[in-house]
C-alpha atoms as a PDB file:
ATOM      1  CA  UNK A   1       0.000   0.000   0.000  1.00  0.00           C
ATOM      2  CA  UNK A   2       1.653   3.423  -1.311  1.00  0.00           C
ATOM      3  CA  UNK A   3       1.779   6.368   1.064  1.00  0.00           C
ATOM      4  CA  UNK A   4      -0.750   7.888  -0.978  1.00  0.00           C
ATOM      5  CA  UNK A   5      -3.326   5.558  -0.831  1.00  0.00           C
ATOM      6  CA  UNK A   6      -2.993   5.167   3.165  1.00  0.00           C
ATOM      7  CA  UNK A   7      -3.598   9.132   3.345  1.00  0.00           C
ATOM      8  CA  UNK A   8      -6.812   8.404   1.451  1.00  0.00           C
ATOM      9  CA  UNK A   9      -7.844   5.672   3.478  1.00  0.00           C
ATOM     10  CA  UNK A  10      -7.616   7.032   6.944  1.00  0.00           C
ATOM     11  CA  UNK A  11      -9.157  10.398   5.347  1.00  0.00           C
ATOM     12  CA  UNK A  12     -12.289   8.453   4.457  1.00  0.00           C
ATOM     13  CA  UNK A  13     -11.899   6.936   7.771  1.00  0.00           C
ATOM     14  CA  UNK A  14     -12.955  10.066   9.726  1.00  0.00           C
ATOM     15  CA  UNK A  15     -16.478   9.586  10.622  1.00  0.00           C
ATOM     16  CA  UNK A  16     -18.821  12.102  11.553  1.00  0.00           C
ATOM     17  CA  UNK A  17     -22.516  10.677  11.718  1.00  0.00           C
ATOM     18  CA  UNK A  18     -24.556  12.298  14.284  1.00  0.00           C
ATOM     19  CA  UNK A  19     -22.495  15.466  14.808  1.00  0.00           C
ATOM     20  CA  UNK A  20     -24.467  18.644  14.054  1.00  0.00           C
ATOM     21  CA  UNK A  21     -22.100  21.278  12.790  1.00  0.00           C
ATOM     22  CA  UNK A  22     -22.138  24.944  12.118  1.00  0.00           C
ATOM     23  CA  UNK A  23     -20.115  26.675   9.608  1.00  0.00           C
ATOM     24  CA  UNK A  24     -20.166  30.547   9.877  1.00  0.00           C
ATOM     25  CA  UNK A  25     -19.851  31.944   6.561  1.00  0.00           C
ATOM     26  CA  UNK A  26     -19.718  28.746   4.780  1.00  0.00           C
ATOM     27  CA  UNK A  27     -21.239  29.719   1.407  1.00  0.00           C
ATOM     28  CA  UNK A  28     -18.603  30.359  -0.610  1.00  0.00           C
ATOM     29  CA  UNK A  29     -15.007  29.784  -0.517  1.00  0.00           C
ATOM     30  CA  UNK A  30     -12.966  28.392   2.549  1.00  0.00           C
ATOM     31  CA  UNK A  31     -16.581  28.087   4.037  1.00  0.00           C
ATOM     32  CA  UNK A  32     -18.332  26.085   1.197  1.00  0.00           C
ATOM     33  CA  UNK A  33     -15.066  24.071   1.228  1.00  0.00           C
ATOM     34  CA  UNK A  34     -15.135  23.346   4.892  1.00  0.00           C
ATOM     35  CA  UNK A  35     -19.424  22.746   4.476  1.00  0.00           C
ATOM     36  CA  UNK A  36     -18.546  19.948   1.808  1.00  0.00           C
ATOM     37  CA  UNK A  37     -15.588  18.310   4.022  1.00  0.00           C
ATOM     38  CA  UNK A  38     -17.824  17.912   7.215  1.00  0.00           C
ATOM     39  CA  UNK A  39     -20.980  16.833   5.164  1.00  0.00           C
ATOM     40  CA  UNK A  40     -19.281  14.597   3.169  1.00  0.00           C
ATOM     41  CA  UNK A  41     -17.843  13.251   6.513  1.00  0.00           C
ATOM     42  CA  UNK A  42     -21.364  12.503   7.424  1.00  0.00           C
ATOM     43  CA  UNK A  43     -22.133  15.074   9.677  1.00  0.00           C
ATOM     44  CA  UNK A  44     -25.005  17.656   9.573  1.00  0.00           C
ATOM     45  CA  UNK A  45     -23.986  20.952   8.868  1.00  0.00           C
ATOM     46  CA  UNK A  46     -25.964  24.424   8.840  1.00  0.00           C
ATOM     47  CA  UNK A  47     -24.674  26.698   6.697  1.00  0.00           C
ATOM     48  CA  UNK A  48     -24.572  29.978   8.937  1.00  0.00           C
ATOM     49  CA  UNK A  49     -24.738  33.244   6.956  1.00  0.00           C
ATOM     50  CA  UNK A  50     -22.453  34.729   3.975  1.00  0.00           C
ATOM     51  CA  UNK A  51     -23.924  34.969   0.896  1.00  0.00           C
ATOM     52  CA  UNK A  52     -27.818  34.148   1.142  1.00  0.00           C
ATOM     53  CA  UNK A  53     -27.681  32.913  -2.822  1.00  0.00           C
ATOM     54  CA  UNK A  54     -25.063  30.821  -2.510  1.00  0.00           C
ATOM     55  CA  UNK A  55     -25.689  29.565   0.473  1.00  0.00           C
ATOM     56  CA  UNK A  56     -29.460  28.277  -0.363  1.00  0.00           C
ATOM     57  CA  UNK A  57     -28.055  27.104  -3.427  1.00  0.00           C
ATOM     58  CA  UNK A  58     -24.693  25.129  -1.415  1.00  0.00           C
ATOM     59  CA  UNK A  59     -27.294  23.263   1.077  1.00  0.00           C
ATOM     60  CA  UNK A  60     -29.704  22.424  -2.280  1.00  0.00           C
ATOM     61  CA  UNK A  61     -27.053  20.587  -3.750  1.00  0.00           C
ATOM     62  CA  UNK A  62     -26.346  18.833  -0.371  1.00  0.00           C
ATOM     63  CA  UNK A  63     -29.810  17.828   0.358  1.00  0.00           C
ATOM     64  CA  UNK A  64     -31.360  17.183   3.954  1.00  0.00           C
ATOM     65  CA  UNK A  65     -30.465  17.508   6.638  1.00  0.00           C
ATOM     66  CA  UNK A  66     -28.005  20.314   5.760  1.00  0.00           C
ATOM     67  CA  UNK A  67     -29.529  23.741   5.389  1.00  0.00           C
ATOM     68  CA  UNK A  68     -28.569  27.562   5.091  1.00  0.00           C
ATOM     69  CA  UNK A  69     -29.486  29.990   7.580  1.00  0.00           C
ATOM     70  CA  UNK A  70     -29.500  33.631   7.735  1.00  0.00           C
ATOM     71  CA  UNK A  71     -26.575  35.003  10.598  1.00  0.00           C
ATOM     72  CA  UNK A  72     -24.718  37.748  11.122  1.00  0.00           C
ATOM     73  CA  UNK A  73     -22.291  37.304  13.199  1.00  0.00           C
ATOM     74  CA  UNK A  74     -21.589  39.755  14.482  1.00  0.00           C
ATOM     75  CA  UNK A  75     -25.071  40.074  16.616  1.00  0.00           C
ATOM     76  CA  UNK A  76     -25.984  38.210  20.192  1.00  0.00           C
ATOM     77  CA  UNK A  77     -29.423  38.517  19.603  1.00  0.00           C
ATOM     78  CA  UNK A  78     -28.646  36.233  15.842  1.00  0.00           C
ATOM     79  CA  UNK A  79     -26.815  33.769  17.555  1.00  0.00           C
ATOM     80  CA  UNK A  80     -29.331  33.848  20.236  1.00  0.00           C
ATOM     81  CA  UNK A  81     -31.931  33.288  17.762  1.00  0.00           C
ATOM     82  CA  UNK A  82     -30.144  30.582  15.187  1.00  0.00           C
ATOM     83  CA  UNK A  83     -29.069  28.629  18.217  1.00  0.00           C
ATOM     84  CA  UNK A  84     -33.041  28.299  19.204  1.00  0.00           C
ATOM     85  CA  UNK A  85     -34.130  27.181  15.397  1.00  0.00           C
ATOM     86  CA  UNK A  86     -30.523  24.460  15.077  1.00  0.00           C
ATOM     87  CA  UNK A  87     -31.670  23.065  18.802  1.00  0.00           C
ATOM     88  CA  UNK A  88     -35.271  22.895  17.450  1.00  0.00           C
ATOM     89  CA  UNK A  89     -34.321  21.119  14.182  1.00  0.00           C
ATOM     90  CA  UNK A  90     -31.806  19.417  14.108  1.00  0.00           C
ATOM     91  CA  UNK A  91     -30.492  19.369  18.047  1.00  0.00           C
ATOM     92  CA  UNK A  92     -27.471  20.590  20.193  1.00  0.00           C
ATOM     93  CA  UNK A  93     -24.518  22.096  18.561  1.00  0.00           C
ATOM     94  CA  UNK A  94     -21.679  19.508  18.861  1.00  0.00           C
ATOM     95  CA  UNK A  95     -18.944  21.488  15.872  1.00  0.00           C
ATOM     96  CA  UNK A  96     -18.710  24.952  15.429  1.00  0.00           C
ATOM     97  CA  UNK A  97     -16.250  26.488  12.782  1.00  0.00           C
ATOM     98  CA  UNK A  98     -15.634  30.150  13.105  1.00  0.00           C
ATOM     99  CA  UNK A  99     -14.998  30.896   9.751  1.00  0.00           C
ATOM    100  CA  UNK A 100     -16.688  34.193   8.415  1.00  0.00           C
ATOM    101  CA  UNK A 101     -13.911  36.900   8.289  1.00  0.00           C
ATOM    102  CA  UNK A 102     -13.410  40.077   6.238  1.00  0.00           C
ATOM    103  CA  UNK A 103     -10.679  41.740   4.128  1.00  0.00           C
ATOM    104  CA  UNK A 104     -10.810  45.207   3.120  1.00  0.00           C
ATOM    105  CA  UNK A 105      -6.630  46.000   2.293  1.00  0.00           C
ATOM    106  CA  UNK A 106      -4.971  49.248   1.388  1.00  0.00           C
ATOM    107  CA  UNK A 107      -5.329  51.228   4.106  1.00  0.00           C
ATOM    108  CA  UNK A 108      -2.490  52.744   5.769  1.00  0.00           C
ATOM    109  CA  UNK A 109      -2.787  53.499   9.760  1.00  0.00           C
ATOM    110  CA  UNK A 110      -2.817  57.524   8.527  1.00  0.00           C
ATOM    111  CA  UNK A 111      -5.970  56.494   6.854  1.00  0.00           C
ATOM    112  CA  UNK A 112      -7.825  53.797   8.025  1.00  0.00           C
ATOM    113  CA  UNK A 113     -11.105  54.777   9.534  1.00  0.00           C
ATOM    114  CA  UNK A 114     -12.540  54.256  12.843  1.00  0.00           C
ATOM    115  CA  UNK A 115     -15.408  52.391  10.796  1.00  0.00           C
ATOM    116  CA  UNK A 116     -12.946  50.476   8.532  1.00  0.00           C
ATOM    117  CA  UNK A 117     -11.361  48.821  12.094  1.00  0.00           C
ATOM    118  CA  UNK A 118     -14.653  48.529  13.906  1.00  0.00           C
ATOM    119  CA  UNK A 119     -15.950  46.825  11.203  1.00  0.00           C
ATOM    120  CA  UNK A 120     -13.072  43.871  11.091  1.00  0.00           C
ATOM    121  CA  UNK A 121     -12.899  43.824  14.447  1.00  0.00           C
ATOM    122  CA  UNK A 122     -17.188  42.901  14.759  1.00  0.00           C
ATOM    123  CA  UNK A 123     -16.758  40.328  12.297  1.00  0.00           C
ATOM    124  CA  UNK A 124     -13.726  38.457  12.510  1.00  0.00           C
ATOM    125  CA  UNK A 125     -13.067  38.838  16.298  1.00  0.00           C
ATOM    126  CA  UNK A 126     -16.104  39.670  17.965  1.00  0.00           C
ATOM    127  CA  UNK A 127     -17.544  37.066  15.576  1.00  0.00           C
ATOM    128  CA  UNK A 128     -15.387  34.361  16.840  1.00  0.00           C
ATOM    129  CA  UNK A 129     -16.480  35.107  20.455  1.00  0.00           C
ATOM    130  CA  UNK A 130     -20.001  35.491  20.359  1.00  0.00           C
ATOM    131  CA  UNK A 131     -19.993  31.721  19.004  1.00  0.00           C
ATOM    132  CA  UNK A 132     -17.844  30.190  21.146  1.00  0.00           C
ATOM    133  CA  UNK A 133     -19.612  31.662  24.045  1.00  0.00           C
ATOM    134  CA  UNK A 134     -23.167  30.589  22.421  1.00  0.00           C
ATOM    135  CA  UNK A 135     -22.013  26.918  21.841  1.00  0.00           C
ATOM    136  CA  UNK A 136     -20.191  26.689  25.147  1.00  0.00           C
ATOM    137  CA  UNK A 137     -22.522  26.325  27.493  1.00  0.00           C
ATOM    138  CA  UNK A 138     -24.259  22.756  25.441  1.00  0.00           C
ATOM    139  CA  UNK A 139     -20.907  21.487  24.473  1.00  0.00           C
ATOM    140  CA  UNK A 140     -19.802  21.584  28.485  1.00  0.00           C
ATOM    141  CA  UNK A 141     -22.977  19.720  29.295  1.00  0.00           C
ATOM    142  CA  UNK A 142     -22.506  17.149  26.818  1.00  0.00           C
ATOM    143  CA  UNK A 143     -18.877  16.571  27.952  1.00  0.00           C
ATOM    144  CA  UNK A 144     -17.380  17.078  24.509  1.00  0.00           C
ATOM    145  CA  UNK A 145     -17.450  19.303  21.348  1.00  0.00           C
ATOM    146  CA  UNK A 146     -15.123  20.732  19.133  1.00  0.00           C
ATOM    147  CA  UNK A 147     -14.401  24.271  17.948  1.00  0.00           C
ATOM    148  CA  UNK A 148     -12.223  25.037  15.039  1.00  0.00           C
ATOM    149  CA  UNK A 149     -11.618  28.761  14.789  1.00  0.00           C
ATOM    150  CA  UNK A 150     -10.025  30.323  11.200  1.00  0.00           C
ATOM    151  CA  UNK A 151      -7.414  32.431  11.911  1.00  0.00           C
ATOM    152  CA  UNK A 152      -4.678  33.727   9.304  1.00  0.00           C
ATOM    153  CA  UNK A 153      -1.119  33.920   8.337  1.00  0.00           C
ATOM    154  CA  UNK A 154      -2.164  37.711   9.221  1.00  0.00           C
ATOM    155  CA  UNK A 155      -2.054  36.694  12.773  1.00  0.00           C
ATOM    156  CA  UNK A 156       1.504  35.601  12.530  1.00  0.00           C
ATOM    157  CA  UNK A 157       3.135  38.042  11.133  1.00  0.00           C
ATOM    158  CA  UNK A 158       2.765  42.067  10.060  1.00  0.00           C
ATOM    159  CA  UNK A 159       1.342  43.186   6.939  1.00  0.00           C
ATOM    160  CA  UNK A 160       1.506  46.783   5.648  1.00  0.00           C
ATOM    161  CA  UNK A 161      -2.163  48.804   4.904  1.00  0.00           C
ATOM    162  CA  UNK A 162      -3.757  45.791   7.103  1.00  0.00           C
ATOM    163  CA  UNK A 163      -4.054  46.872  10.722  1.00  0.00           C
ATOM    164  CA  UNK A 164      -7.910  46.112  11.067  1.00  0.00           C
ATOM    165  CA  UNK A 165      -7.405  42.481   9.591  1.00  0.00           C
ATOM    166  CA  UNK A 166      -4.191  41.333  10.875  1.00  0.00           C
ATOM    167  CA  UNK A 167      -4.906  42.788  14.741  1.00  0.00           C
ATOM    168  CA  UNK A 168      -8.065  40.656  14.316  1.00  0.00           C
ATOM    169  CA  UNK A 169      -6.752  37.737  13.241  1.00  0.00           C
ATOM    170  CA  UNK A 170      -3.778  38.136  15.990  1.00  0.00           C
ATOM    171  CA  UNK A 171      -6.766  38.041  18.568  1.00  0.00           C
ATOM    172  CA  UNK A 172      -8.497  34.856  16.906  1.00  0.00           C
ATOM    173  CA  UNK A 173      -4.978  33.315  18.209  1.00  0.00           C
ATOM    174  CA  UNK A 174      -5.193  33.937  21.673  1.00  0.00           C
ATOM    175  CA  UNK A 175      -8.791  33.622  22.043  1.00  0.00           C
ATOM    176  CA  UNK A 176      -8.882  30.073  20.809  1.00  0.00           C
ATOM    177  CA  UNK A 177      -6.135  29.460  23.248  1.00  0.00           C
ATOM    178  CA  UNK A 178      -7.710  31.081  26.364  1.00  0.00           C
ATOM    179  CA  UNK A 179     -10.600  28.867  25.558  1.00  0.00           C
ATOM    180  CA  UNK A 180      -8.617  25.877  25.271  1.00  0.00           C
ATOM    181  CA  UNK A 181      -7.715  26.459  28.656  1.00  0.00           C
ATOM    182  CA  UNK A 182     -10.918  26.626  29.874  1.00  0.00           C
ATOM    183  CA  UNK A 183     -12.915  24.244  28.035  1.00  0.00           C
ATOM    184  CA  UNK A 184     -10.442  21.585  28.052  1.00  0.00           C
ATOM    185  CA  UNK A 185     -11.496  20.377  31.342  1.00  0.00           C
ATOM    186  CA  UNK A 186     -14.991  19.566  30.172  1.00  0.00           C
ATOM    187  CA  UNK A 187     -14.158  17.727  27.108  1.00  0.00           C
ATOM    188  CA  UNK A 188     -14.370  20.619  24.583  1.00  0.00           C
ATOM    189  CA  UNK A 189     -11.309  20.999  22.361  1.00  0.00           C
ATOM    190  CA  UNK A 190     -10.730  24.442  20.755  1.00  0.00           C
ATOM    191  CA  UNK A 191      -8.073  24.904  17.907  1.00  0.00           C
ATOM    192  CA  UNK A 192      -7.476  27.148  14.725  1.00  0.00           C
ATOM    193  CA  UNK A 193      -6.356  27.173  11.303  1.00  0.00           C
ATOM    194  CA  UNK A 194      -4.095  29.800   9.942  1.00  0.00           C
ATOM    195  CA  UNK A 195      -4.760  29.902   5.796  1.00  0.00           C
ATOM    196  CA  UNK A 196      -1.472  31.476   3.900  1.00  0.00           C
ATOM    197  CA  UNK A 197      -2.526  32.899   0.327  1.00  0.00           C
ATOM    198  CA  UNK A 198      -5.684  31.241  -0.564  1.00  0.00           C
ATOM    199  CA  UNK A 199      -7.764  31.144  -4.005  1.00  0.00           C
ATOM    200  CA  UNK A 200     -11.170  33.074  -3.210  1.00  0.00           C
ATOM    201  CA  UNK A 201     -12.458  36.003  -3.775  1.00  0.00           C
ATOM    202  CA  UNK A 202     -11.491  37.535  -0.225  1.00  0.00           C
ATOM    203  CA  UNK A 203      -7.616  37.864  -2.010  1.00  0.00           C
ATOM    204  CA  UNK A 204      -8.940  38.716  -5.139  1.00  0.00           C
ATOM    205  CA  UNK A 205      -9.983  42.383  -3.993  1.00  0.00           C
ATOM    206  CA  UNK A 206      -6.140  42.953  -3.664  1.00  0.00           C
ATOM    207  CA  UNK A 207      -4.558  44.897  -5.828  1.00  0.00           C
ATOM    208  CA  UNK A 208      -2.787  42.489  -8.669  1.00  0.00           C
ATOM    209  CA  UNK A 209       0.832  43.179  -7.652  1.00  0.00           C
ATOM    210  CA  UNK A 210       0.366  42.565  -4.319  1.00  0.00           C
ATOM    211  CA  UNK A 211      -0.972  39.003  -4.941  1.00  0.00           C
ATOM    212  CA  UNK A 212       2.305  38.194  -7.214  1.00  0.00           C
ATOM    213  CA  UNK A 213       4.306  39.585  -4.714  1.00  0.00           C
ATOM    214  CA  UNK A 214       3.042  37.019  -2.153  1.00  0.00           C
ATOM    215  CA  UNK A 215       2.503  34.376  -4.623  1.00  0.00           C
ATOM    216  CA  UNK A 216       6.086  34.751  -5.390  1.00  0.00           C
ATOM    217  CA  UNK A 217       7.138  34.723  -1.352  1.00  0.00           C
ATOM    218  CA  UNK A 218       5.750  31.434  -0.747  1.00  0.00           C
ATOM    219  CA  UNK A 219       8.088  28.720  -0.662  1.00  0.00           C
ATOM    220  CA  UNK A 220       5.990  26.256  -2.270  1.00  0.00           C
ATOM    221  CA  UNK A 221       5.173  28.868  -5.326  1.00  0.00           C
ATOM    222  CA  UNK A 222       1.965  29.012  -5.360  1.00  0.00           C
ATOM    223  CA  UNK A 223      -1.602  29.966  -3.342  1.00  0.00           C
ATOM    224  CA  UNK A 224      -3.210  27.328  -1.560  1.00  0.00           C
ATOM    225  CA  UNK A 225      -6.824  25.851  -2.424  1.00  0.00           C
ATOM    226  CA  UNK A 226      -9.675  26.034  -0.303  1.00  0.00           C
ATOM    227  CA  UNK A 227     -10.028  22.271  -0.087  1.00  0.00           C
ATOM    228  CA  UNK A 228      -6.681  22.395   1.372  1.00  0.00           C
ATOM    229  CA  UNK A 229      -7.859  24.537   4.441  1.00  0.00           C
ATOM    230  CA  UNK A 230     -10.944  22.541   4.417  1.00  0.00           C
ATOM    231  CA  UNK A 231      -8.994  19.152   4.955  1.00  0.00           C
ATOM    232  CA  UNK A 232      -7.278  21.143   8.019  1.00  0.00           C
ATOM    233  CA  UNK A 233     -10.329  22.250   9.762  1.00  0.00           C
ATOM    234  CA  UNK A 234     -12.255  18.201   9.346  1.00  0.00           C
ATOM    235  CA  UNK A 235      -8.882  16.786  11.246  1.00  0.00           C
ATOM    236  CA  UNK A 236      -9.551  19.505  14.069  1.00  0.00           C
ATOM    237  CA  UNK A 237     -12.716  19.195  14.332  1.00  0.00           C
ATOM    238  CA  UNK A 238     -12.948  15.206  13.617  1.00  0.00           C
ATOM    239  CA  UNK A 239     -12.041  12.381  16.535  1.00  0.00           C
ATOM    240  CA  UNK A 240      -8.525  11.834  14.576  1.00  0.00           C
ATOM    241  CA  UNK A 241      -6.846  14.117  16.747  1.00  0.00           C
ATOM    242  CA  UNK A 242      -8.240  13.258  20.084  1.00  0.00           C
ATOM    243  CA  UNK A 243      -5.121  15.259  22.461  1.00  0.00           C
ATOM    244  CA  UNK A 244      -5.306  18.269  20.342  1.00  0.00           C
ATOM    245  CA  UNK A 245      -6.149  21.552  22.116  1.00  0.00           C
ATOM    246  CA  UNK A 246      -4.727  25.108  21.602  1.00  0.00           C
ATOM    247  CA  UNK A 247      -2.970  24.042  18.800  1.00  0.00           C
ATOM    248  CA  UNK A 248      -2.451  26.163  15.250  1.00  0.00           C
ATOM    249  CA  UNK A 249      -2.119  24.650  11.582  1.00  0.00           C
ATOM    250  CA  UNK A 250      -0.818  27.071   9.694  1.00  0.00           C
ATOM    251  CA  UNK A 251      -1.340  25.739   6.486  1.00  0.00           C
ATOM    252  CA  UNK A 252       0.225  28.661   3.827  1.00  0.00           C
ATOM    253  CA  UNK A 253       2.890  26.985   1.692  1.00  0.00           C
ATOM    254  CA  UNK A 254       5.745  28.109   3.894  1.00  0.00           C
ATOM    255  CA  UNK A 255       4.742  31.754   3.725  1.00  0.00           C
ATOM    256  CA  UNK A 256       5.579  32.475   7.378  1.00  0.00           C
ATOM    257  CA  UNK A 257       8.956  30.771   7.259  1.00  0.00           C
END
C-alpha cells in the first residue's frame, strides 16, 4: 500500500454521523469548502450566513439535513436566535467552525477609519467570540465538542495597509487558546487554522501586484486551495486528533517561514 493511498484511506476513515455542525460563513469559498468536508464526513452541517444565494443554493445541492441559515455574526441577539431554530431542528450544537472573516486591504494606519477597524474587528473577532460563548454552554454539558476557529497567516506576522485584519486575526490566536484552557477540562477541544494565500475572492480584492508579490514569497510557489484549508479544519474538528487543544495549523505553503 503506497503512502498515498494510506492518506486516502484514513481520510475516508474520519467519521462524523450524528455530529451537528455549524459553519459561519460557509457559502462560498474556505466556508463552502469546509461545508462539503464535514458533510461529506457525514455530519449535519448548517450553513450559517455569507452569501444568502449561494448559500441556499450550497445546502440544495447537499440535500437534507443540511440547510442555510441567515446570521450575522456579528449580533448576540442572531446567535441567540439561530441557536433556538438548530436546537429545534436538528439538536445541540456539537462542531462549530468560526470561519466568516473580512478583508478590506490598502489602508495605511494615517488612513484607516474608525469604521474600517470597527468593522473587522465585529466580524472576525467579535464574531469568533459570540460563538464560542453561544455553543459553550451545550458542548460543556454534553462533555465534549469541538471548535475550530479560522485564523490567518495575518495573525503571525505584520502586513503593511492591514491593521484592522491582521490585529483581528492576531486576537483569533489567543482567544482560541484562552478557551482551550478553559474548556479543556470539560471535554471541549478548541483549535485554529491559519490559511497562507488562498484562491477566493477575499484575495482577489487585492490589488494584482500585491498578490504576485506574495505568490512569489511562498516557498511552495503558489496559493493554496480552499479544499486544502478545508482538509485542516475536518482533522480539528474530527475524533482523529483526540489530544489536540490550543494548537495552530498554519497551512500557507511556507509563507511564514
Amino acid at each position: 500500500m503506497t503512502t498515498e493511498t494510506t492518506a486516502l484511506g484514513a481520510a475516508r476513515a474520519t467519521d462524523l454521523t450524528g455530529e451537528i455542525a455549524v459553519v459561519t460563513g460557509g457559502s462560498r469559498g474556505i466556508g463552502a469548502a469546509v461545508v462539503a468536508a464535514l458533510a461529506g464526513a457525514g455530519a449535519s452541517v448548517v450553513i450559517a450566513g455569507g452569501s444568502e444565494k449561494h448559500g441556499r443554493a450550497l445546502a440544495d445541492e447537499l440535500g437534507e439535513p443540511h440547510r442555510y441559515l441567515p446570521h450575522d455574526v456579528s449580533s448576540e441577539q442572531s446567535w441567540a436566535e439561530l441557536l433556538d431554530r438548530i436546537r429545534k431542528e436538528l439538536g445541540e450544537i456539537t462542531l462549530l467552525v468560526n470561519n466568516a472573516g473580512i478583508l478590506d486591504p490598502g489602508h495605511d494606519i494615517s488612513e484607516t477609519s474608525v469604521e474600517n477597524f470597527d468593522r473587522h474587528y465585529r466580524v472576525n473577532q467579535l464574531g469568533v467570540f459570540l460563538g464560542m460563548r453561544a455553543v459553550a454552554g451545550g458542548m460543556k454539558r454534553a462533555g465534549t465538542g469541538s471548535i475550530v476557529n479560522v485564523s490567518s497567516i495575518g495573525g503571525h506576522r505584520g502586513y503593511a495597509d492591514q491593521i484592522g485584519y491582521s490585529t483581528t486575526k492576531w486576537a483569533v490566536r489567543g482567544m482560541t487558546k484562552c478557551a482551550a484552557v478553559e474548556l479543556g477540562p470539560h471535554g471541549v477541544r478548541v483549535n485554529s487554522v491559519a490559511p497562507g494565500f488562498i484562491s477566493t475572492t477575499m484575495i482577489d480584492v487585492m490589488p494584482g501586484e500585491q498578490i504576485d508579490a506574495v505568490t512569489a514569497a511562498t516557498p511552495l510557489g503558489r496559493r493554496g486551495t480552499a479544499e486544502e484549508i478545508a482538509r485542516a479544519v475536518l482533522f480539528l474538528a474530527s475524533g482523529d486528533c483526540p489530544f489536540m487543544t490550543g494548537a495552530e495549523l498554519v497551512v500557507d505553503g511556507g509563507l511564514a517561514l
